[in-house]
N, C-alpha and C. Protein backbone atom coordinates (compact mmCIF):
# COMPACT_ATOMS: atom_id res chain seq x y z
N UNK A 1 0.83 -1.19 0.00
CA UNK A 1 0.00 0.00 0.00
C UNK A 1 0.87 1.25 0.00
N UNK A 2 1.81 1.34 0.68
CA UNK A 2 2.71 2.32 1.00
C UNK A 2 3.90 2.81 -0.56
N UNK A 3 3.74 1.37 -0.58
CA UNK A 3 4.54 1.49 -2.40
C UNK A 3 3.68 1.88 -3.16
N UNK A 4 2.57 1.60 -3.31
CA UNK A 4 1.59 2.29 -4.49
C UNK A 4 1.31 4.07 -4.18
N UNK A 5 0.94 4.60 -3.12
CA UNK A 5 1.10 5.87 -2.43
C UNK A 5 2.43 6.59 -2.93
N UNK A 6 3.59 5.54 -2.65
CA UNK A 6 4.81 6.40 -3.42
C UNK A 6 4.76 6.64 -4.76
N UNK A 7 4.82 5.69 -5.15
CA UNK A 7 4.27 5.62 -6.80
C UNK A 7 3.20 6.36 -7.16
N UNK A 8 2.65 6.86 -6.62
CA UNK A 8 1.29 7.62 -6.94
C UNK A 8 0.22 6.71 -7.80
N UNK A 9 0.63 5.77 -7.65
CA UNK A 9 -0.41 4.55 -7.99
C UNK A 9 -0.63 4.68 -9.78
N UNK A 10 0.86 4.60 -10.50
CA UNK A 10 1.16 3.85 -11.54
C UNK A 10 1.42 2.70 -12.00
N UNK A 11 1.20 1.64 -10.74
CA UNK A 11 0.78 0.22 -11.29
C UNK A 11 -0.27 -0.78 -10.86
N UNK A 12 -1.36 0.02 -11.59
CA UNK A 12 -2.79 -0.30 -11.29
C UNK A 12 -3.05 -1.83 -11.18
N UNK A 13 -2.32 -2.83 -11.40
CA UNK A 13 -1.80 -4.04 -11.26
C UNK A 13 -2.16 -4.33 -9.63
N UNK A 14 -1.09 -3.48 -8.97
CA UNK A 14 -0.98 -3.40 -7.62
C UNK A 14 -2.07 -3.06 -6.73
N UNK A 15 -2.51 -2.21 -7.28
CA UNK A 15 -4.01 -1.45 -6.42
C UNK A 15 -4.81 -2.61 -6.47
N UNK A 16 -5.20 -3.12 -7.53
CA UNK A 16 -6.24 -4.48 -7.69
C UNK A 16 -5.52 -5.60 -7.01
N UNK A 17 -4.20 -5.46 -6.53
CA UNK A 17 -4.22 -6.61 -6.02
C UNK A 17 -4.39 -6.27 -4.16
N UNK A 18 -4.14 -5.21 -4.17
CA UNK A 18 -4.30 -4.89 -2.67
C UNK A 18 -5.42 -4.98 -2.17
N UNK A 19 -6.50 -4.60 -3.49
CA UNK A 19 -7.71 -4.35 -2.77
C UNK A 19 -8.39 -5.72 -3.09
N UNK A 20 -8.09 -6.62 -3.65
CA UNK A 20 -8.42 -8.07 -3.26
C UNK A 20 -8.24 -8.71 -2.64
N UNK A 21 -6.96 -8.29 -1.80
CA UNK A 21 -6.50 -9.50 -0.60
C UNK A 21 -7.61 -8.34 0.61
N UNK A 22 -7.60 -7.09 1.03
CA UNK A 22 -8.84 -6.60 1.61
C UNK A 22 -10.20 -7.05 1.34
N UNK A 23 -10.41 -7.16 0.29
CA UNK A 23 -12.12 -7.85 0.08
C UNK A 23 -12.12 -9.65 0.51
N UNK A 24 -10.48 -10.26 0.18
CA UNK A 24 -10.83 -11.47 0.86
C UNK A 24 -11.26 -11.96 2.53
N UNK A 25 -10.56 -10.67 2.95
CA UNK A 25 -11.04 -10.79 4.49
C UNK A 25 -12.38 -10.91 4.43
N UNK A 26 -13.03 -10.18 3.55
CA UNK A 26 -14.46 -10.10 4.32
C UNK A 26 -15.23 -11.27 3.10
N UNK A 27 -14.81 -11.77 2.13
CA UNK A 27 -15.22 -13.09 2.09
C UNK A 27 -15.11 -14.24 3.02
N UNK A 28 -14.32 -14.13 3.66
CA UNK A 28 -14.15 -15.38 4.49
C UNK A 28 -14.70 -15.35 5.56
N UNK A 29 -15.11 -14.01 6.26
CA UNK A 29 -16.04 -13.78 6.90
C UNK A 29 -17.47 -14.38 6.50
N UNK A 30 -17.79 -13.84 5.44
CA UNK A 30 -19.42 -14.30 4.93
C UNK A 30 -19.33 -16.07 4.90
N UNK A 31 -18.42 -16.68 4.04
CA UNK A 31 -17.95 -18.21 3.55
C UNK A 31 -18.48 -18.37 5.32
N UNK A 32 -17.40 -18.36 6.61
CA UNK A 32 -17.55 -18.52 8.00
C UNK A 32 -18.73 -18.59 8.50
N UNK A 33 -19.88 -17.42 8.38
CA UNK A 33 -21.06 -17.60 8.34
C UNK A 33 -21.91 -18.24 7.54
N UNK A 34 -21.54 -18.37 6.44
CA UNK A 34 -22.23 -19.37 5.56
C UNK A 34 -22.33 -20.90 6.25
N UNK A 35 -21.32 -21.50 6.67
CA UNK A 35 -21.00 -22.70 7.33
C UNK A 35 -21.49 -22.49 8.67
N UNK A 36 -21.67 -21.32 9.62
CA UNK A 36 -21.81 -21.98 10.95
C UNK A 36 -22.45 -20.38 11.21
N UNK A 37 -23.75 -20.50 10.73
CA UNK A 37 -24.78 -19.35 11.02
C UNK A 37 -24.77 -18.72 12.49
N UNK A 38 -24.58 -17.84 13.04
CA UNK A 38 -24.70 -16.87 14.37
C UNK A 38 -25.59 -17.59 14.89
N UNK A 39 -26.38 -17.67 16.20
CA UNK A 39 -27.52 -17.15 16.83
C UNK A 39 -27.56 -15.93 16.75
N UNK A 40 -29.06 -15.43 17.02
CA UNK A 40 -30.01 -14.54 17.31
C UNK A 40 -28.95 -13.22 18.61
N UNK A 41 -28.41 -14.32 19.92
CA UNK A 41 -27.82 -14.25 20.74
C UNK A 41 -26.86 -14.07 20.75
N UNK A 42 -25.32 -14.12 19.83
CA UNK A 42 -24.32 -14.08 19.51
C UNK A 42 -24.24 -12.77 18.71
N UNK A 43 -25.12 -12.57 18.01
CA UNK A 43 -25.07 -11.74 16.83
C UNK A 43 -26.09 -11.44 16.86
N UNK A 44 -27.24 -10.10 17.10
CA UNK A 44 -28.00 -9.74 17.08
C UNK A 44 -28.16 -8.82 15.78
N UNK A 45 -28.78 -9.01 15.20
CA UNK A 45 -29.65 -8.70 13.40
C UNK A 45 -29.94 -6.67 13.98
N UNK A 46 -28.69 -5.93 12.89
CA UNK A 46 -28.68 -4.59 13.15
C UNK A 46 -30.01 -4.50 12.14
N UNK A 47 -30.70 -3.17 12.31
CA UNK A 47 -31.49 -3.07 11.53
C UNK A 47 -31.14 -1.92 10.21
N UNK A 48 -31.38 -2.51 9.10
CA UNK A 48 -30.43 -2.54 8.01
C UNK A 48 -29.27 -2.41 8.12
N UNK A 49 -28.52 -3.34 8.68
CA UNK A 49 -27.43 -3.36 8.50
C UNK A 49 -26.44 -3.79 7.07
N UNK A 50 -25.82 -4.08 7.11
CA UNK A 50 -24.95 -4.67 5.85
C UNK A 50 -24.45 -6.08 6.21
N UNK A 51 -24.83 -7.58 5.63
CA UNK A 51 -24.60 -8.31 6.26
C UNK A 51 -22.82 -8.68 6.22
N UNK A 52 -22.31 -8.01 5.22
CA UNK A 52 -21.06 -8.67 4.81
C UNK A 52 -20.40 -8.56 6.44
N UNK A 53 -20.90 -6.81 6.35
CA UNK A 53 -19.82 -5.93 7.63
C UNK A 53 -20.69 -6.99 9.12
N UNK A 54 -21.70 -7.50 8.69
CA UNK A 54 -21.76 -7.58 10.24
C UNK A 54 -21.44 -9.59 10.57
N UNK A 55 -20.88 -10.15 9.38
CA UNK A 55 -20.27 -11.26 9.15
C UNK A 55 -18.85 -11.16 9.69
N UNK A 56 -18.43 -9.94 9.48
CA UNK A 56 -16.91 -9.56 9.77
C UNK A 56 -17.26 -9.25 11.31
N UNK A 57 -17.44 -8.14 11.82
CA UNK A 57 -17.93 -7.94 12.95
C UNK A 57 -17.60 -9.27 13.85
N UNK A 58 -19.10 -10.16 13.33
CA UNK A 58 -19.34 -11.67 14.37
C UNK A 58 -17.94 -12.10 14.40
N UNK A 59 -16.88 -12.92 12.98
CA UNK A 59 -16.01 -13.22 13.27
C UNK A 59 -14.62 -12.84 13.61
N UNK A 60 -14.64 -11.51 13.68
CA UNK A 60 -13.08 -10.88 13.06
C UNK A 60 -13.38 -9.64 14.50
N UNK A 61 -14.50 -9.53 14.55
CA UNK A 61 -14.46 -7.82 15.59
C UNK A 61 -14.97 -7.33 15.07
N UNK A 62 -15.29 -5.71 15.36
CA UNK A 62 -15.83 -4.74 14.98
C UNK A 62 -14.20 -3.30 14.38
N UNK A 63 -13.46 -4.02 15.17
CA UNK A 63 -11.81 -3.21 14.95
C UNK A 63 -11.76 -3.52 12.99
N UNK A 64 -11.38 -5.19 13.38
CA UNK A 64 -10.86 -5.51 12.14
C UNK A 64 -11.72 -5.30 11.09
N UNK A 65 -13.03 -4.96 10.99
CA UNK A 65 -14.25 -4.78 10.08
C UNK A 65 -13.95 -3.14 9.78
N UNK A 66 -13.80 -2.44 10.49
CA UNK A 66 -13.85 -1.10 10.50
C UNK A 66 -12.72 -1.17 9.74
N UNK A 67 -11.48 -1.39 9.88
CA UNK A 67 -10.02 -1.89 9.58
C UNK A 67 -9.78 -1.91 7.90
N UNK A 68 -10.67 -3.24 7.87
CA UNK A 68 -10.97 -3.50 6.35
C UNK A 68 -11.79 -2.43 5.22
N UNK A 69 -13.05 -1.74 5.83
CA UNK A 69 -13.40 -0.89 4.91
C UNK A 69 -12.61 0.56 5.05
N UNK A 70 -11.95 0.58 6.23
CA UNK A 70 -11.05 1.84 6.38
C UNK A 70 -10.01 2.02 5.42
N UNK A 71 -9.51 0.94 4.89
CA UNK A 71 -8.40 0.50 3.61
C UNK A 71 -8.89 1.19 2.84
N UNK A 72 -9.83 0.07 2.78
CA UNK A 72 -10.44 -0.10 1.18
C UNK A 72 -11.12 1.16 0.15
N UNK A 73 -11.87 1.98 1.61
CA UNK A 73 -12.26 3.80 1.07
C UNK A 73 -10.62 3.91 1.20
N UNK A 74 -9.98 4.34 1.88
CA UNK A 74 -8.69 4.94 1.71
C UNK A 74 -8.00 5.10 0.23
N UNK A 75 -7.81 3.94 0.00
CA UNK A 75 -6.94 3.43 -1.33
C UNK A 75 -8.03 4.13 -2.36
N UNK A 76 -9.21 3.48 -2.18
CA UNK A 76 -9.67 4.55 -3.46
C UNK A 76 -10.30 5.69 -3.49
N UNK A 77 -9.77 6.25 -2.63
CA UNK A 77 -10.02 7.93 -1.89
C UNK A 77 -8.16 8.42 -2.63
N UNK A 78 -7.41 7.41 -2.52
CA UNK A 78 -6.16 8.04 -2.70
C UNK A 78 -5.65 7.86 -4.23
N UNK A 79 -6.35 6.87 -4.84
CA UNK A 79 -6.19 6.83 -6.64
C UNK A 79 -6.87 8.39 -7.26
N UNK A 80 -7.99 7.87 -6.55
CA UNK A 80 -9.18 9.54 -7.12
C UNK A 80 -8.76 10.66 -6.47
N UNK A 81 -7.74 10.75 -5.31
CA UNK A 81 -6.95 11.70 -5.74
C UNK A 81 -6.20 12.05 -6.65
N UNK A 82 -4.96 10.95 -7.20
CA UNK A 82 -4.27 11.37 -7.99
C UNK A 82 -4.63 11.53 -9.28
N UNK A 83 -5.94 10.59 -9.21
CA UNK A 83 -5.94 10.92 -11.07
C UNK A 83 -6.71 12.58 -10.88
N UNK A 84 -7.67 13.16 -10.24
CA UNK A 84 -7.95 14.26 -10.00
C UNK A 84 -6.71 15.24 -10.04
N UNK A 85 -5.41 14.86 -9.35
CA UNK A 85 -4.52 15.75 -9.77
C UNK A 85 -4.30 16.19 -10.60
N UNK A 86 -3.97 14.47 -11.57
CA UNK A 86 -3.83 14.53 -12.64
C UNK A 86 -4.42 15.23 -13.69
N UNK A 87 -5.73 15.54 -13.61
CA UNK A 87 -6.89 15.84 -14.53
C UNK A 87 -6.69 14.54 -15.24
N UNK A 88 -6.71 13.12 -14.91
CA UNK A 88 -7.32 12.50 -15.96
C UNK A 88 -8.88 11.43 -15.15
N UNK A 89 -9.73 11.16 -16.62
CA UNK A 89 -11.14 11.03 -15.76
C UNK A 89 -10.86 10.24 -14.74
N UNK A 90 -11.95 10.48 -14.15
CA UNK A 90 -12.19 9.69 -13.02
C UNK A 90 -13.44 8.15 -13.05
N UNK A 91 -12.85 7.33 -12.77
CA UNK A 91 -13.65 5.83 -12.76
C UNK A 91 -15.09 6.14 -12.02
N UNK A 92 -16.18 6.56 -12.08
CA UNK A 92 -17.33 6.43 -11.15
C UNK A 92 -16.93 5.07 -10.80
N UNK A 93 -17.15 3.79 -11.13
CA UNK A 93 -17.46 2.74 -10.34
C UNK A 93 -16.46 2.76 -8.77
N UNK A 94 -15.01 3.17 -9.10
CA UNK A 94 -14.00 3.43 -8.09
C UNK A 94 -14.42 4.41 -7.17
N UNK A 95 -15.25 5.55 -7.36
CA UNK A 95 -15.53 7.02 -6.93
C UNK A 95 -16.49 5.90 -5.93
N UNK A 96 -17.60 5.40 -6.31
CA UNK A 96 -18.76 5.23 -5.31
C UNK A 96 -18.40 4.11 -4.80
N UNK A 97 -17.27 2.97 -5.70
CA UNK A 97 -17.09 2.13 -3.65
C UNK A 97 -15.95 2.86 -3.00
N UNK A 98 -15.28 3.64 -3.14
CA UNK A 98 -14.64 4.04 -2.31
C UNK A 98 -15.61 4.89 -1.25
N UNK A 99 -16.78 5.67 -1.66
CA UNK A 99 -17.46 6.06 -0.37
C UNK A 99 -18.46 5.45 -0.07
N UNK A 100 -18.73 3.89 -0.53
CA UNK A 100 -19.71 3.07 0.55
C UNK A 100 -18.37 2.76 1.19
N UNK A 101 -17.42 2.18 0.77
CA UNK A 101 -16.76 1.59 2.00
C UNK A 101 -16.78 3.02 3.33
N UNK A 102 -15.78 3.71 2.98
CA UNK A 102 -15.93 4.82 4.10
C UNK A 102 -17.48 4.79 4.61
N UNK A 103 -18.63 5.01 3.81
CA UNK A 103 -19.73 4.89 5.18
C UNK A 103 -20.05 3.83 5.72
N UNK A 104 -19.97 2.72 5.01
CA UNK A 104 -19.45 1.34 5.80
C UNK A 104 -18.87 1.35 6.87
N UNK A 105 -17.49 1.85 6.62
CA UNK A 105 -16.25 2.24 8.39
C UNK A 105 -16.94 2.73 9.13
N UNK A 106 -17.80 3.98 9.03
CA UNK A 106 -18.29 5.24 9.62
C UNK A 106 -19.45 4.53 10.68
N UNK A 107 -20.32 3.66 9.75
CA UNK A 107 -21.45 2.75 10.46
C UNK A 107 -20.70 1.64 11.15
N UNK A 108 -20.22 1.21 11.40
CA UNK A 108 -19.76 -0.20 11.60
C UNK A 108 -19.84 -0.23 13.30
N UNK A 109 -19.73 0.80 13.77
CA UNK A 109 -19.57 1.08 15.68
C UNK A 109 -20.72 1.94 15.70
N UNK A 110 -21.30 2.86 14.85
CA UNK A 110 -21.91 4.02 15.12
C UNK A 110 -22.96 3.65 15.69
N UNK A 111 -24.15 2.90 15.21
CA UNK A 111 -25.06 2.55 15.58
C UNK A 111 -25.00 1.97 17.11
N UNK A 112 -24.07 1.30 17.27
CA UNK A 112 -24.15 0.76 18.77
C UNK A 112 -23.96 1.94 19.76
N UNK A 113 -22.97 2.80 19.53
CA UNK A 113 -22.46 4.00 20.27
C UNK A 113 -23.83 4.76 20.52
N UNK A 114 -24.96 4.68 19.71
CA UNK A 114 -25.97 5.79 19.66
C UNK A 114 -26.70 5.87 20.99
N UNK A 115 -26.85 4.75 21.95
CA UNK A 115 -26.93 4.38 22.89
C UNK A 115 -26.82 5.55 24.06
N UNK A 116 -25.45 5.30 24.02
CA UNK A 116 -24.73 5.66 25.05
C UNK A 116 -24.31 7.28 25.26
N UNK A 117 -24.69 7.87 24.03
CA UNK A 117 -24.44 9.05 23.99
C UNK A 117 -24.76 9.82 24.98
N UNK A 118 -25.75 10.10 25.88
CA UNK A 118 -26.69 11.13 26.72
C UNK A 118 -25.37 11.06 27.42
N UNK A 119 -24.89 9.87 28.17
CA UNK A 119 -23.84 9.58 29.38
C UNK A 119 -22.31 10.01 28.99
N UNK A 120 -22.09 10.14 27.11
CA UNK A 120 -21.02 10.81 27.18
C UNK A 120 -20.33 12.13 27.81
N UNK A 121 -18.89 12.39 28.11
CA UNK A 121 -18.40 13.60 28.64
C UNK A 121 -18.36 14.74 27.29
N UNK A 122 -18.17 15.58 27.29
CA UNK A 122 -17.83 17.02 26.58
C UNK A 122 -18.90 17.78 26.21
N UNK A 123 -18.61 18.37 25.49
CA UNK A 123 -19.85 19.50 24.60
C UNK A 123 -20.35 18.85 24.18
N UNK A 124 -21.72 19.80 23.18
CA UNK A 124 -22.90 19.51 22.72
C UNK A 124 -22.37 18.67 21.49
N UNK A 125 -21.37 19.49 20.97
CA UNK A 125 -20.33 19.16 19.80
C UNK A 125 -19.95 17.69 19.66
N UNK A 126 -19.46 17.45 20.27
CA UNK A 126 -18.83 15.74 20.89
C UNK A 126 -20.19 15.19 21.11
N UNK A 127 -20.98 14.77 21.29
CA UNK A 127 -21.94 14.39 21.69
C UNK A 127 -23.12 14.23 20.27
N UNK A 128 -22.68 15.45 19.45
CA UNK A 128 -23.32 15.42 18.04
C UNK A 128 -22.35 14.67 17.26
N UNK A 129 -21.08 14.67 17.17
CA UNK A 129 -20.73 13.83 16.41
C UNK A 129 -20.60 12.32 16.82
N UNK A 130 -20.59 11.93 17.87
CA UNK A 130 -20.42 10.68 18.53
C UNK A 130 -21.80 10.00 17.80
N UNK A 131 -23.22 10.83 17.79
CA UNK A 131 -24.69 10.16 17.30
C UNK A 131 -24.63 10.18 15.91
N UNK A 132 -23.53 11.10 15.50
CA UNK A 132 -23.33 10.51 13.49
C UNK A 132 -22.72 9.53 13.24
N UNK A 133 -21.61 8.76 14.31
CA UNK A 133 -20.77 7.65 14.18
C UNK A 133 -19.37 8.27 14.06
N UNK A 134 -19.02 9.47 14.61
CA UNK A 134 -17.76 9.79 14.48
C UNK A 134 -17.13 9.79 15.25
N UNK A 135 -16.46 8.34 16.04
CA UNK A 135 -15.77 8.16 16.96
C UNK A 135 -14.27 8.07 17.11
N UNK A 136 -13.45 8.29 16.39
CA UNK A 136 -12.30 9.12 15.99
C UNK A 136 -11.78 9.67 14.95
N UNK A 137 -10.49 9.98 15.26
CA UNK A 137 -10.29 10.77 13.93
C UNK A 137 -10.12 10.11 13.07
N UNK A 138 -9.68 8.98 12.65
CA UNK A 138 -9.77 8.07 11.57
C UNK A 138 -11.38 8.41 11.08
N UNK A 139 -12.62 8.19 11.80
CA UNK A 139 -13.77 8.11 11.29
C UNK A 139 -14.03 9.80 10.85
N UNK A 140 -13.48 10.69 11.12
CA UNK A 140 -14.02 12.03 11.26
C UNK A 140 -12.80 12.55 9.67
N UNK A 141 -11.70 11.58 9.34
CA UNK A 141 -10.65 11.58 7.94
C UNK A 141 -11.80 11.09 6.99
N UNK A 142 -12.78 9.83 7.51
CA UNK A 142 -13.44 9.22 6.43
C UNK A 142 -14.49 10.17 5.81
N UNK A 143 -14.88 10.98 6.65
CA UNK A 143 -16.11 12.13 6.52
C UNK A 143 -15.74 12.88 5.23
N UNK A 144 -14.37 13.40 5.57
CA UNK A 144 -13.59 14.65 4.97
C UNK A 144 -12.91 13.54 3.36
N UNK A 145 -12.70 12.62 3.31
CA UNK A 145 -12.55 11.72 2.16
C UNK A 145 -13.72 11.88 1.61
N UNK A 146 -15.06 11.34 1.86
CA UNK A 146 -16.06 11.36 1.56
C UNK A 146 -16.13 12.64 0.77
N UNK A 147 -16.67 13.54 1.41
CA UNK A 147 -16.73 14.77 1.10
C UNK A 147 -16.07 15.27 0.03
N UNK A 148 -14.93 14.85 0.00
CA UNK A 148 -13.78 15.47 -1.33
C UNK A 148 -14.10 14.60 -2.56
N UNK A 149 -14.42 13.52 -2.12
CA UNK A 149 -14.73 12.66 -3.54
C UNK A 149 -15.86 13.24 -4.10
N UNK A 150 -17.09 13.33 -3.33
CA UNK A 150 -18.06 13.68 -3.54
C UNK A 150 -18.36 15.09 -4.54
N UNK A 151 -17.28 16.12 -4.32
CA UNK A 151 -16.98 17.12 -5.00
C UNK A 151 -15.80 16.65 -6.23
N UNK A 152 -15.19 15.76 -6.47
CA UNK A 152 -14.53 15.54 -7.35
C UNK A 152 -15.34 14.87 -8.24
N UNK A 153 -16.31 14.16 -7.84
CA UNK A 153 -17.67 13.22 -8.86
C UNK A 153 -18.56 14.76 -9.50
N UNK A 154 -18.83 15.58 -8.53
CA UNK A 154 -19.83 16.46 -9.27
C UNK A 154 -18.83 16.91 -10.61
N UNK A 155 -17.55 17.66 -10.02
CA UNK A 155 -16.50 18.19 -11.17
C UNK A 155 -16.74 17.31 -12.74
N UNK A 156 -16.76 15.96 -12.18
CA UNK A 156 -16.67 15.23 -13.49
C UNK A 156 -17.90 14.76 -14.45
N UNK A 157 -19.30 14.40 -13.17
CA UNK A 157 -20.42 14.36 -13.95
C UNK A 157 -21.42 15.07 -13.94
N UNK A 158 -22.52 15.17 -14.22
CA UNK A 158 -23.51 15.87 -13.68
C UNK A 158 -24.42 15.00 -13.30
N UNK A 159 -25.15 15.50 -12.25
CA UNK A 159 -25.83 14.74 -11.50
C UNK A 159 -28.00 15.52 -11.37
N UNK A 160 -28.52 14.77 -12.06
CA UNK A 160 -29.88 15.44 -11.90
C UNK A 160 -30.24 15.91 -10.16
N UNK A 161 -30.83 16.80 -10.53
CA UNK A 161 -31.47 17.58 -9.39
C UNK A 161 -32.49 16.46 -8.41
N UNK A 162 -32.45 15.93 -7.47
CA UNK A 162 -33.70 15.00 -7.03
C UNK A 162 -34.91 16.02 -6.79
N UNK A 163 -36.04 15.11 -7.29
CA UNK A 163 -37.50 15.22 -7.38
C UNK A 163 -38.06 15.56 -6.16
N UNK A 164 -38.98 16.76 -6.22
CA UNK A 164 -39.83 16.87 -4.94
C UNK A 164 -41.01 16.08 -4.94
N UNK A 165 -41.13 15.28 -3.52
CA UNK A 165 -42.05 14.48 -3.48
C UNK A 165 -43.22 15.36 -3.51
């Protein structure tokens, strides 16, 4: 990962292979559950959750789940930077999983944390971002990734106005 970053990610070879040995984690997660289904009790059913992330979760943690989509937006938060440097186009398909994964990371603790918020310490501030899922700065980098892609997708396409109901 660190070699492709230096490289500014001129051997797209590499990127696909990084980000396959990351997506295998969370196959083997699902495969794991496939073979030896949770209880109810073990693993309690988020509501809409994502089952891959919450396959990873059951077997791996909630660290190493967060871990894995934290990469995985990263890396292609950091190609769609450079080709944006670059001015050359930009991949939509790369643009939008790089920010499900990041809201993937972002959700992956958030929902449970929502809880507990009233009993947190600090400002109103801390307390508002803790109920969006922004429980460190890693998650509060994924926001600001998000965000920049999101303005690098408008730059490149146009996007219809949504409909008033």
């Amino acid at each position: 990962e660190n070699i492709l970053v230096d490289a500014e990610f001129s051997d797209r070879a590499a990127f696909d292979e990084v980000s396959e040995l990351l997506a295998s984690i969370e196959r083997r997660a699902v495969a794991l559950t496939a073979a030896w289904p949770p209880s109810s009790d073990d693993h309690p059913q988020e509501d809409g959750g994502d089952k891959d992330t919450a396959a990873m979760v059951h077997w791996f943690g909630d660290g190493l789940a967060e871990c894995v989509h934290w990469r995985r937006g990263a890396l292609a938060y950091m190609l769609t930077a450079t080709l944006a440097a670059d001015r050359r186009p930009l991949p939509r398909p790369l643009l939008l999983q790089g920010l499900r994964e990041l809201d993937r990371m972002v959700a992956t603790r958030g929902d449970g944390m929502k809880a507990s918020v009233a009993d947190a310490e600090g400002s109103e501030g801390v307390r508002m971002m803790l109920l969006e899922g922004i429980l460190s700065d890693t998650h509060l980098l994924a926001v600001v990734y998000g965000g920049e892609m999101c303005y690098w997708g408008t730059q490149e396409w146009s996007f219809p106005a949504e409909e008033e109901e």
